[in-house]
Structure formats: structure tokens, C-alpha cells
C-alpha atoms as a PDB file:
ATOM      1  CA  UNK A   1      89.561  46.364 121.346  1.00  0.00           C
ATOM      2  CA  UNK A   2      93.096  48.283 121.241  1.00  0.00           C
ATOM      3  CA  UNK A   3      91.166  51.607 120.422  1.00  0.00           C
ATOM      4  CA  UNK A   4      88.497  51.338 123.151  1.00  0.00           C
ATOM      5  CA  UNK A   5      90.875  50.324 125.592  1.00  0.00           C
ATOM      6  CA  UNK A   6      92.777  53.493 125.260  1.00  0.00           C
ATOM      7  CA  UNK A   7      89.540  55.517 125.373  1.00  0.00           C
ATOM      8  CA  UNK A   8      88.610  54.247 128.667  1.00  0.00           C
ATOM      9  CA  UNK A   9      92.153  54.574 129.870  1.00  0.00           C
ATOM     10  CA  UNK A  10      91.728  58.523 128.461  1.00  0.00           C
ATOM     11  CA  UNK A  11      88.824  58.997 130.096  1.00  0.00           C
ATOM     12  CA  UNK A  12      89.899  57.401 133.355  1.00  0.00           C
ATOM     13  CA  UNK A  13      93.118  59.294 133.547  1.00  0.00           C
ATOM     14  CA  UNK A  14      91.073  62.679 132.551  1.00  0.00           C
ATOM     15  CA  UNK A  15      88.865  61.737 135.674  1.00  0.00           C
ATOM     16  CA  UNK A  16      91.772  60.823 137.830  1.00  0.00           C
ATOM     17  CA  UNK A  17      93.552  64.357 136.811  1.00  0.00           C
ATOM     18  CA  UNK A  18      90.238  66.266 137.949  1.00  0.00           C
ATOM     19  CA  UNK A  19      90.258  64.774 141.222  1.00  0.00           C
ATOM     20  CA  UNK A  20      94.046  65.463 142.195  1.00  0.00           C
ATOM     21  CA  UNK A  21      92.943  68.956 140.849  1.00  0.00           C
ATOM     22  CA  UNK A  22      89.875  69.364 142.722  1.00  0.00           C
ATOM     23  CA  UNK A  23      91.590  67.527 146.287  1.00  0.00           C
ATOM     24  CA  UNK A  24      95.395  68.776 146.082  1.00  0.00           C
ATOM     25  CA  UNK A  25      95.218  71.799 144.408  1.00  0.00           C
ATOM     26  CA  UNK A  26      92.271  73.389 145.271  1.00  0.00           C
ATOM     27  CA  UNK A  27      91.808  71.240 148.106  1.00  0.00           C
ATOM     28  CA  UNK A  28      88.375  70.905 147.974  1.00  0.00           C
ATOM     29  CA  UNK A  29      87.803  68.195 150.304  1.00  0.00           C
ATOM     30  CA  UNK A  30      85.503  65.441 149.682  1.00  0.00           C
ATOM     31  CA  UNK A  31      82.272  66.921 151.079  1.00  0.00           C
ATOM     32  CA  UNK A  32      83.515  70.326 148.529  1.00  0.00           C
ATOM     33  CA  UNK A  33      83.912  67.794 145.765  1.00  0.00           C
ATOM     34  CA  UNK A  34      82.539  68.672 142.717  1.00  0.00           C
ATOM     35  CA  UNK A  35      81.327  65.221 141.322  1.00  0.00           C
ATOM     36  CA  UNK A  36      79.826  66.628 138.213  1.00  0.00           C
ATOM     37  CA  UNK A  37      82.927  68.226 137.415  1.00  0.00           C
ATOM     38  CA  UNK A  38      84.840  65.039 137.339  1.00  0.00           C
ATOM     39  CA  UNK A  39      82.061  63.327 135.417  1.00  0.00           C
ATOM     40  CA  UNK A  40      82.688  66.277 132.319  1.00  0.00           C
ATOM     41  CA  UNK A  41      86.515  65.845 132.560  1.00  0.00           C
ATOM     42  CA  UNK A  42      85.354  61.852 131.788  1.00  0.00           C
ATOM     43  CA  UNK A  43      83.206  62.610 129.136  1.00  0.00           C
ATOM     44  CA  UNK A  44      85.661  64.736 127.600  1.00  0.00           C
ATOM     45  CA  UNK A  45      88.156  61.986 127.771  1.00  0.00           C
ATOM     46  CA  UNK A  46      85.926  59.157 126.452  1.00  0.00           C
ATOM     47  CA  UNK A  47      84.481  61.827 123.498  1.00  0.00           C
ATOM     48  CA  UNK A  48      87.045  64.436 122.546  1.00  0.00           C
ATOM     49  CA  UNK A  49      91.080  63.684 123.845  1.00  0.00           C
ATOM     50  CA  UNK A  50      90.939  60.319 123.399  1.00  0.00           C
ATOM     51  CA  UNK A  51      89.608  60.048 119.794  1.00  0.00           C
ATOM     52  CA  UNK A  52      91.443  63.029 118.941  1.00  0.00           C
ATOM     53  CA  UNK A  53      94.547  62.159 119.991  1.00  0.00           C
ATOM     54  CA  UNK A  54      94.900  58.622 119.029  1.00  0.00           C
ATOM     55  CA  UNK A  55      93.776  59.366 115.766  1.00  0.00           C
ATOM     56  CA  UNK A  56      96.231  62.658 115.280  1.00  0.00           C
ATOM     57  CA  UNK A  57      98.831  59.630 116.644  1.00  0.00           C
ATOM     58  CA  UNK A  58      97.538  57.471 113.100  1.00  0.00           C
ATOM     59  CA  UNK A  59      97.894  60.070 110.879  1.00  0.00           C
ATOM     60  CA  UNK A  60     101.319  61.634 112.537  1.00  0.00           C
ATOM     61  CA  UNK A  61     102.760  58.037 111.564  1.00  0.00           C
ATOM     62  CA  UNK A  62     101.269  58.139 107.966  1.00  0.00           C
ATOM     63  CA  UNK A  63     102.433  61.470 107.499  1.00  0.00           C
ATOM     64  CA  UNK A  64     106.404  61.060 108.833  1.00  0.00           C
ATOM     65  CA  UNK A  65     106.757  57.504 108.691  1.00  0.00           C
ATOM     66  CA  UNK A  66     109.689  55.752 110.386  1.00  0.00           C
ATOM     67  CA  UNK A  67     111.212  55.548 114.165  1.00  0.00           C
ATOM     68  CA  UNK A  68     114.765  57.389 113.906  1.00  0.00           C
ATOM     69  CA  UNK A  69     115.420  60.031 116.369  1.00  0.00           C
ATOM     70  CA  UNK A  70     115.268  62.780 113.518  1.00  0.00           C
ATOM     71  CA  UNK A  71     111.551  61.505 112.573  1.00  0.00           C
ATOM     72  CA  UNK A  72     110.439  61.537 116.279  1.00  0.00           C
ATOM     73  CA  UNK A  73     111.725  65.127 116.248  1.00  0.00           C
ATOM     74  CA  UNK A  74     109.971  66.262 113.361  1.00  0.00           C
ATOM     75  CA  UNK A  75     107.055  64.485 114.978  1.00  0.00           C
ATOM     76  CA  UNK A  76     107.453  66.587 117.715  1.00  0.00           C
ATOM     77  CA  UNK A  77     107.573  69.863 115.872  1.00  0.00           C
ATOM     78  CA  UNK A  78     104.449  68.959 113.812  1.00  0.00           C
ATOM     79  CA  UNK A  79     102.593  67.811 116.934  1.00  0.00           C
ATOM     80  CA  UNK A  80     103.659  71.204 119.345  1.00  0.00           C
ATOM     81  CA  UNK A  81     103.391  73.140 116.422  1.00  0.00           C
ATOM     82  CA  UNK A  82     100.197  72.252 114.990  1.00  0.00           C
ATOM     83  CA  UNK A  83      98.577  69.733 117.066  1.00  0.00           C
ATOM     84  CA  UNK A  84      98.927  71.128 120.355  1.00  0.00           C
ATOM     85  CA  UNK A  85      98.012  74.732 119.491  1.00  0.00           C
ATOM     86  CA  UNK A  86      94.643  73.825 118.009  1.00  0.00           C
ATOM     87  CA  UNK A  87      94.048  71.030 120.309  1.00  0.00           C
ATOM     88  CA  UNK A  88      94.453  73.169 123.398  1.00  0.00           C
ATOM     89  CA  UNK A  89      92.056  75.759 121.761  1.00  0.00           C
ATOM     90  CA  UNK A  90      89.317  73.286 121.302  1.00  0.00           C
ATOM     91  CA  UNK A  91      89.927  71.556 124.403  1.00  0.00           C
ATOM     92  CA  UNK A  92      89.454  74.908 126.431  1.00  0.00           C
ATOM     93  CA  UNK A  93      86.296  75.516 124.368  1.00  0.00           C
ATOM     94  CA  UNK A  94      84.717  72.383 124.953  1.00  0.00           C
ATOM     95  CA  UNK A  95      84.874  72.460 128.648  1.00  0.00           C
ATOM     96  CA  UNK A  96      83.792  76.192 128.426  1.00  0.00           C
ATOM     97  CA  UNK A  97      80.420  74.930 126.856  1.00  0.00           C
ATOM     98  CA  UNK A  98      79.899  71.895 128.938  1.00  0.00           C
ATOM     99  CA  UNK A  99      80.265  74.641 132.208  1.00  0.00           C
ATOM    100  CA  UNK A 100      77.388  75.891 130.888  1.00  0.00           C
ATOM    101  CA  UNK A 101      79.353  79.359 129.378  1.00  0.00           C
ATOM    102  CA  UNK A 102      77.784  81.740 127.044  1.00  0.00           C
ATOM    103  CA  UNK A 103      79.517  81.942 123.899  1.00  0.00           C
ATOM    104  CA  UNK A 104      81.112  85.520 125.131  1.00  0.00           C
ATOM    105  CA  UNK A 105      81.740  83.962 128.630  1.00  0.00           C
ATOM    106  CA  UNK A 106      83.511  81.364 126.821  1.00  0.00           C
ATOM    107  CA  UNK A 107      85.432  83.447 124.363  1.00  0.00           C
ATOM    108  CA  UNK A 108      86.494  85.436 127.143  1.00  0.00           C
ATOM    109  CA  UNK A 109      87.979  82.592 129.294  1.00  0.00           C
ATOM    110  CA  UNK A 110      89.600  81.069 126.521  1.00  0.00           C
ATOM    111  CA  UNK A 111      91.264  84.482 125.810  1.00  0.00           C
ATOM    112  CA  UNK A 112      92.579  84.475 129.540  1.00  0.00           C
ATOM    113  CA  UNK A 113      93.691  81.117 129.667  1.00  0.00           C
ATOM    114  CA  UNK A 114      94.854  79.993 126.480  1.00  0.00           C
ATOM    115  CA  UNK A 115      98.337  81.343 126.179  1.00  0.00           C
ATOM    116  CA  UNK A 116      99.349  80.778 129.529  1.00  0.00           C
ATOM    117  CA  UNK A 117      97.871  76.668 129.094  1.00  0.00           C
ATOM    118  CA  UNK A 118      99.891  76.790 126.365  1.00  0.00           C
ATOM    119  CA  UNK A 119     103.264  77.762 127.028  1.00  0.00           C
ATOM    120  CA  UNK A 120     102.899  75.287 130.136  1.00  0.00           C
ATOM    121  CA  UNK A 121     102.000  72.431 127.335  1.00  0.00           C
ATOM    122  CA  UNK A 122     105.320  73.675 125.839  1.00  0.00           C
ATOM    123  CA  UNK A 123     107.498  73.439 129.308  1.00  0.00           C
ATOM    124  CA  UNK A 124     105.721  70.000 129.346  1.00  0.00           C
ATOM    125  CA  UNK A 125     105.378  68.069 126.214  1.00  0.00           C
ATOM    126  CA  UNK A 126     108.281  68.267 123.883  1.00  0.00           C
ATOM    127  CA  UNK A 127     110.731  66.232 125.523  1.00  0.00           C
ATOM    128  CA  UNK A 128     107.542  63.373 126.401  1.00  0.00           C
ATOM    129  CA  UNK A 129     106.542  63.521 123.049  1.00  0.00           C
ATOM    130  CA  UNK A 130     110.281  63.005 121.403  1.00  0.00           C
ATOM    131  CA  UNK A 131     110.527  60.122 124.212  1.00  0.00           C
ATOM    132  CA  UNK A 132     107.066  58.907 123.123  1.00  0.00           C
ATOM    133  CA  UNK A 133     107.704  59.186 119.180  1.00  0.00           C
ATOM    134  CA  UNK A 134     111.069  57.258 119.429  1.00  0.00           C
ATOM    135  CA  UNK A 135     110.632  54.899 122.040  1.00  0.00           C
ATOM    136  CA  UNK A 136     106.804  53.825 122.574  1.00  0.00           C
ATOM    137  CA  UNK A 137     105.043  51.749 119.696  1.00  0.00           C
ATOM    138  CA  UNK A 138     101.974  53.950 117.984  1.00  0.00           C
ATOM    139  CA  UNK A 139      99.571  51.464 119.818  1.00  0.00           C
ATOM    140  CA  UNK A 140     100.673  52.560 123.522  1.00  0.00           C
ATOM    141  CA  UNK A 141     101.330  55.961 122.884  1.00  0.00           C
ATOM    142  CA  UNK A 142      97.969  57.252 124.193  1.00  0.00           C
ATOM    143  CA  UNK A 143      98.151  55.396 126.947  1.00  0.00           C
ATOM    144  CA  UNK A 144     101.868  56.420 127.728  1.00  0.00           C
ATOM    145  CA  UNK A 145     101.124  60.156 127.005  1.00  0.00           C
ATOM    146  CA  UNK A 146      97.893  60.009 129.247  1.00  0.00           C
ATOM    147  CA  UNK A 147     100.065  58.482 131.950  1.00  0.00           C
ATOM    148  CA  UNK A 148     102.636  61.458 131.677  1.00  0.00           C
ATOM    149  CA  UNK A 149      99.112  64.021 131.150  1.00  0.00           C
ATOM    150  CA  UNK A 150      97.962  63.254 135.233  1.00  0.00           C
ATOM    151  CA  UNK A 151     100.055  65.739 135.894  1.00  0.00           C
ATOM    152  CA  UNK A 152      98.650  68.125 132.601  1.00  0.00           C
ATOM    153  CA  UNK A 153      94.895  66.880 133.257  1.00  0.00           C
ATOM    154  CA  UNK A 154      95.389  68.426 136.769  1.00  0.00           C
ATOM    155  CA  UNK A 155      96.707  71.538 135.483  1.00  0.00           C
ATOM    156  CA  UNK A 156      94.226  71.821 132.577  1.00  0.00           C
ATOM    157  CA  UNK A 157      91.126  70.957 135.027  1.00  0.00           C
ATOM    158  CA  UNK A 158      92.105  73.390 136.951  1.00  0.00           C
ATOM    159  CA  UNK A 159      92.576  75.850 134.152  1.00  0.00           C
ATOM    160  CA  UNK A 160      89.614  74.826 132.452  1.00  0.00           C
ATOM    161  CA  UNK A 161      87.634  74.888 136.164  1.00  0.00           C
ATOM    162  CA  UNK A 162      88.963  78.462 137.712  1.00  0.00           C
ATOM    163  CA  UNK A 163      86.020  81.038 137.646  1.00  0.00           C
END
């Protein structure tokens, strides 16, 4: 029940960050609201970040066992320096496809977008994910980083969304 829990929170929160995107940064209004658009962020919650991350969060605690400060720092590094790279790449990809993107459309966006996304995930996410590998118990860590990734789901949607 713990695992599907944190799905629906995911794919709540991935919702919740498209609308903020969609109504204060592009200010869209809700007449220009694109409901579709929040539906896919959803869907991508439910199906792809929440899975994805929660399991990456299993193995990350099989691989460097322990709670110290140096193990949630060598977390860290393995999850910004692995993770987050490929993660980001997939993420943009996915959304790409379910905008309906050609493969070359796709390629192309995630070309423009990826290393900016990413060095924002990097201004971000270190210092949450230190905080979240020291303090927060594996079982709430989803939950805690989708909490902090309102803020990111905004800025991704947006990314992800921008034509």
C-alpha cells in the first residue's frame, strides 16, 4: 500500500506542478488551460517518475547502505551523477512522444532543452537530496522529494511544454 501511495502522491504532485506551470508561469488562465496537458504530466507521474524513482531510491540503499552524513553524500553524487543525468534524458523524451513529436522533433527539443534542465536540476537537487538521504526514512523519500519537485515539476512542465 506504501508503494501505491507514493505513486498517486507522484502523480498528483506532477499534476499539481503542471497547473502552477500552465496558471503562474505562463499564465494561461483557466479558459487557456490545457487540461490534456495536465492529464500527461499525471500519467507520467503514475507510469514513469514515480516507479522510477522509488525504485532507483531501493536500490541507492542496497547499493551504499547506511545513514551517516558521508553515505548520504555519496548518495548524492551517485544519484546527480548518474541518476539524474539519465533520468532527465528520458523524462524529456517521454513527454516529447506523448506531445505527439516526431522522433527528429523530439531529438531536436531534447537537444535544446536538456542541458539547460539539467544544470537547473543541479542548482536544485543536491542539497534536497543530501537532506533527503540523511534525514528522511527510504519509505518517505518520494514523497518528500516530490514535495520539494512542485517547484521542479513546474519548471520541467514548462520545459517539457515550450514549443
Amino acid at each position: 500500500a506504501q508503494a501505491e501511495w507514493a505513486l498517486l502522491v507522484t502523480g498528483a504532485l506532477m499534476g499539481a506542478g503542471d497547473v502552477i506551470a500552465q496558471q503562474l508561469v505562463e499564465r494561461r488562465g483557466l479558459r487557456g488551460h490545457h487540461g490534456a496537458r495536465t492529464v500527461k504530466m499525471m500519467t507520467i507521474g503514475f507510469c514513469f517518475v514515480g516507479p522510477v524513482v522509488g525504485g532507483w531510491y531501493k536500490i541507492l540503499d542496497q547499493l551504499i547502505p547506511g545513514t551517516t552524513k558521508v553515505v548520504a553524500v555519496k548518495k548524492m553524487v551517485l544519484d546527480q551523477g548518474g541518476f539524474a543525468p539519465c533520468f532527465l534524458g528520458c523524462f524529456l523524451a517521454i513527454t516529447g512522444a506523448m506531445n505527439g513529436l516526431s522522433v527528429e522533433e523530439n531529438w531536436s527539443k531534447i537537444r535544446q532543452d536538456y542541458t539547460d534542465a539539467l544544470l537547473t536540476n543541479y542548482c536544485i537537487w543536491p542539497p534536497v537530496q543530501i537532506a533527503n538521504f540523511y534525514f528522511v526514512p527510504l519509505k518517505h523519500r518520494l514523497a518528500v522529494v516530490q514535495c520539494v519537485a512542485i517547484v521542479w515539476n513546474c519548471y520541467l512542465s514548462w520545459k517539457a511544454n515550450r514549443v
